[in-house]
C-alpha atoms as a PDB file:
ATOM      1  CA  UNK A   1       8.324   2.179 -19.467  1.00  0.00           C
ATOM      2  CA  UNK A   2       7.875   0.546 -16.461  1.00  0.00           C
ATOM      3  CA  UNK A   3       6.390   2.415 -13.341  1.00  0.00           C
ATOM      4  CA  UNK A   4       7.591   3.065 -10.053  1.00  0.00           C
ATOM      5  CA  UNK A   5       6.398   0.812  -6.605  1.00  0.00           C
ATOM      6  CA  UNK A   6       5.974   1.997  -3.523  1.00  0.00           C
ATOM      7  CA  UNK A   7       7.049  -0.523  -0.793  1.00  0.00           C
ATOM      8  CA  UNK A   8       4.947   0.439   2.034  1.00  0.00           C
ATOM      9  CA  UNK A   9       5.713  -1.293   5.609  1.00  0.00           C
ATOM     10  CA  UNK A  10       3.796  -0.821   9.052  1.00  0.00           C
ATOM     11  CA  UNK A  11       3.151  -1.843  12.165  1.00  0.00           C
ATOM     12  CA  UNK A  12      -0.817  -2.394  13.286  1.00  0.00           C
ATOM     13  CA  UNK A  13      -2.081  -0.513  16.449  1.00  0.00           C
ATOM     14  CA  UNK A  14      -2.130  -2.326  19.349  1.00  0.00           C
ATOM     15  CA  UNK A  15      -5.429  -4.598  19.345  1.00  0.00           C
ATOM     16  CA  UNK A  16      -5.925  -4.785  15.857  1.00  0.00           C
ATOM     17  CA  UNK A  17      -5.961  -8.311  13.772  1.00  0.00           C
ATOM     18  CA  UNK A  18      -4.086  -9.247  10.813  1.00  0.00           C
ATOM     19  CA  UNK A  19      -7.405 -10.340   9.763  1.00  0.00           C
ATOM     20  CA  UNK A  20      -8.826  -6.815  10.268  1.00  0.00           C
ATOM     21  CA  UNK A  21      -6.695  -5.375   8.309  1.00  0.00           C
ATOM     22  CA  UNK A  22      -6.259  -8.196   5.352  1.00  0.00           C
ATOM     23  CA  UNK A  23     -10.483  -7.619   5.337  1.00  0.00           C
ATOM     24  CA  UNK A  24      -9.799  -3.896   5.353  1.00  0.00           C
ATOM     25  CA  UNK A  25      -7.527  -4.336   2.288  1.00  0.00           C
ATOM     26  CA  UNK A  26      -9.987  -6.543   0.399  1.00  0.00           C
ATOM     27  CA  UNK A  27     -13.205  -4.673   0.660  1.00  0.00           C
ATOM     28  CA  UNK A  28     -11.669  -1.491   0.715  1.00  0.00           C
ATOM     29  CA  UNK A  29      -8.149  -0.143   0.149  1.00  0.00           C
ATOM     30  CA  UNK A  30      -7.331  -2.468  -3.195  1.00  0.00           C
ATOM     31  CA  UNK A  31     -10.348  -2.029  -4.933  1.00  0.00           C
ATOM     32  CA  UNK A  32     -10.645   1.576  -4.609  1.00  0.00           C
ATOM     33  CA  UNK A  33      -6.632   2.210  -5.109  1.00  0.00           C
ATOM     34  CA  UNK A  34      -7.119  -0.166  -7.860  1.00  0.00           C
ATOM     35  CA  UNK A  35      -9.974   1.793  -9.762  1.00  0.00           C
ATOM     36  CA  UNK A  36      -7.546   4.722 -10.691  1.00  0.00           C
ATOM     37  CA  UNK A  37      -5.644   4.222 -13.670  1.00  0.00           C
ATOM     38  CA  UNK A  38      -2.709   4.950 -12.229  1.00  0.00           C
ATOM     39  CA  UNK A  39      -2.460   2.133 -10.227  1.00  0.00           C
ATOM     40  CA  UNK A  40      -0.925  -0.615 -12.258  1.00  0.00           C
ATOM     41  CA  UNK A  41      -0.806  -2.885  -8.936  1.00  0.00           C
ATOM     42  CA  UNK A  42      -1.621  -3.245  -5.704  1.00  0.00           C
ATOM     43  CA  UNK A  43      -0.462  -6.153  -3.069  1.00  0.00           C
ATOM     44  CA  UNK A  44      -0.262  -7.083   0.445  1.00  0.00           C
ATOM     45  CA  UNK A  45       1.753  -8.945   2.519  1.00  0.00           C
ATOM     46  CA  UNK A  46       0.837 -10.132   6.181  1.00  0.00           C
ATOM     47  CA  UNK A  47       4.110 -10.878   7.618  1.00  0.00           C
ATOM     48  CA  UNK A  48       4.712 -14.166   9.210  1.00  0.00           C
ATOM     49  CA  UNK A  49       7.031 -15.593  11.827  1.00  0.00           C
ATOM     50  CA  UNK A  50       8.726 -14.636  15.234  1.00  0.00           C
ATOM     51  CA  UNK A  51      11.514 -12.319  13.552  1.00  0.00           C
ATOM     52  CA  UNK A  52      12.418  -9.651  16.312  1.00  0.00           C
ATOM     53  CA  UNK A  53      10.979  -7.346  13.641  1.00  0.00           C
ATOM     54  CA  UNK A  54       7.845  -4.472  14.001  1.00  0.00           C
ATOM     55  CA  UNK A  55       6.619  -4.884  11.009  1.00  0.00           C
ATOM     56  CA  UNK A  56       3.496  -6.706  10.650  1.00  0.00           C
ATOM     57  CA  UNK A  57       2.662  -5.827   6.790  1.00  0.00           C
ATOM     58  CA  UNK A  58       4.456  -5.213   3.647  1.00  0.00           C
ATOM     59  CA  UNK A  59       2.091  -3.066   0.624  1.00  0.00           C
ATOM     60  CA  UNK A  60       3.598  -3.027  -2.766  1.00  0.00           C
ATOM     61  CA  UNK A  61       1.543  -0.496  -5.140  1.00  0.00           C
ATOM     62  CA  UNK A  62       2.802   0.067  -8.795  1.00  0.00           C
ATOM     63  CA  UNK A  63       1.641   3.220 -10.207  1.00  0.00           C
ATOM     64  CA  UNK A  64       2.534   5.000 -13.922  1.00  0.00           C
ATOM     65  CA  UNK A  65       3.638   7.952 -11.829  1.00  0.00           C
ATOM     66  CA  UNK A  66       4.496   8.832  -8.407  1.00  0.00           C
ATOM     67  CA  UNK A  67       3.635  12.756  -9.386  1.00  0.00           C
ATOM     68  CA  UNK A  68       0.494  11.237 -10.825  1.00  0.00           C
ATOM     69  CA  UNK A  69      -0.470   9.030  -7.999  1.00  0.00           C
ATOM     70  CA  UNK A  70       0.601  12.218  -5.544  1.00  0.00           C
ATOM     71  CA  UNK A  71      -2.039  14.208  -6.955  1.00  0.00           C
ATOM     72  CA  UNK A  72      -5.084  11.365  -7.008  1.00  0.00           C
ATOM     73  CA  UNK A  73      -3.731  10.571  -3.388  1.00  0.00           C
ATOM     74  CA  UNK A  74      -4.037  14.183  -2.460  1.00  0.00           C
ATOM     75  CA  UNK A  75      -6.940  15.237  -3.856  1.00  0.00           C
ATOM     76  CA  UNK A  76      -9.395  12.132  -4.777  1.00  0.00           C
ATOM     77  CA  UNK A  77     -12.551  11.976  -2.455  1.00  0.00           C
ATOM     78  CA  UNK A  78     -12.864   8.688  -3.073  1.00  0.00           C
ATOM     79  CA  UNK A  79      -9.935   7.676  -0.887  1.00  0.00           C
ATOM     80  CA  UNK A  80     -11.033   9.884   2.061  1.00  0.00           C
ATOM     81  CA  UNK A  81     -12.628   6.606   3.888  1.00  0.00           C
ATOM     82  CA  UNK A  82      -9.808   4.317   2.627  1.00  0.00           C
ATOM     83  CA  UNK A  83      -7.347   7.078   4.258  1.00  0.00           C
ATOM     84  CA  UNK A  84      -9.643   7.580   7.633  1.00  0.00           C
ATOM     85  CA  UNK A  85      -9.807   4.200   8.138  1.00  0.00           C
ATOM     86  CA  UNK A  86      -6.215   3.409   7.552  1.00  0.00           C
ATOM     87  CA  UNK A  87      -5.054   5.839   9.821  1.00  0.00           C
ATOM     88  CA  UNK A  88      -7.659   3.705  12.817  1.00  0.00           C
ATOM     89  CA  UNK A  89      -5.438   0.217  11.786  1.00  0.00           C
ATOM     90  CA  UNK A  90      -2.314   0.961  11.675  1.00  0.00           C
ATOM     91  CA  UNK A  91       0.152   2.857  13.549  1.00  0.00           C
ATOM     92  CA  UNK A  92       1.025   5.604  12.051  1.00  0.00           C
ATOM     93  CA  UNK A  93       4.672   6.521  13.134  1.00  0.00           C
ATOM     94  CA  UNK A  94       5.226   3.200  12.142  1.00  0.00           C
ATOM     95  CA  UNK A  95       4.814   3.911   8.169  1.00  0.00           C
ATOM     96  CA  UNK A  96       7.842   3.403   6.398  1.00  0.00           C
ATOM     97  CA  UNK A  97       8.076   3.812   2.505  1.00  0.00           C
ATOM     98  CA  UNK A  98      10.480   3.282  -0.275  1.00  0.00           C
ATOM     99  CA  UNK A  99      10.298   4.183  -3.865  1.00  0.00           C
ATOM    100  CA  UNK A 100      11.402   1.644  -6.194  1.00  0.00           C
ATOM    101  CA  UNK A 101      11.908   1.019  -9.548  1.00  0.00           C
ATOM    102  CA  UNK A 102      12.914  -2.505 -11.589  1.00  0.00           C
ATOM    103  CA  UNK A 103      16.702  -2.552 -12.028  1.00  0.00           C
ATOM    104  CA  UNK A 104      16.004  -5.205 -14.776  1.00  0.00           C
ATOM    105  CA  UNK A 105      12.771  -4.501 -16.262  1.00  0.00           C
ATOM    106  CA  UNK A 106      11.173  -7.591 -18.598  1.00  0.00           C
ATOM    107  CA  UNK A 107      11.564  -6.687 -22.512  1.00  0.00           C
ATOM    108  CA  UNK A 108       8.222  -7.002 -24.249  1.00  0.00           C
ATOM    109  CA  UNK A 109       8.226  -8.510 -27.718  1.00  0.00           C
END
């Protein structure tokens, strides 16, 4: 059975790069995220272009569970930097997230 993604979109505090965060998100937030089993995925999106929109990324994060990945989130000291230094990049009334699941989900054989 497939899993359930998280589409997470935000806004970055004023003075803060696209590059700062994309660095953040390679050194730091994937690889740990990635490390639980959990996590079946874990991408980012910079957005591009002049749309009138706030958004300046777009994470999608695949995980077996959302109870599951609740209770890592919650509890796992690993992601207490990840989660510190999140909270310094991006704004955080800006966090917007919706749980997803694949309408059509590819058979395996």
């Amino acid at each position: 059975m497939a899993g359930v993604s998280a589409i997470n979109t935000f806004s970055l505090r004023p003075g803060v790069s696209a590059e700062q965060f994309a660095a953040f998100s390679a050194e730091l937030d994937r690889p740990t995220c990635l490390a639980f089993d959990v996590v079946e995925s874990f991408e980012v999106y910079l957005v591009d272009g002049d749309d009138a929109s706030d958004i300046d990324v777009v994470e999608v994060m695949t995980v077996r569970s959302w109870q599951e990945w609740e209770a890592v989130r919650d509890n796992a000291p690993e992601l207490k930097p990840v989660v510190q230094r999140f909270d310094e990049l991006v704004e955080p009334a800006s966090v917007a997230t919706l749980l997803t699941r694949c309408a059509s989900p590819v058979e395996e054989n």
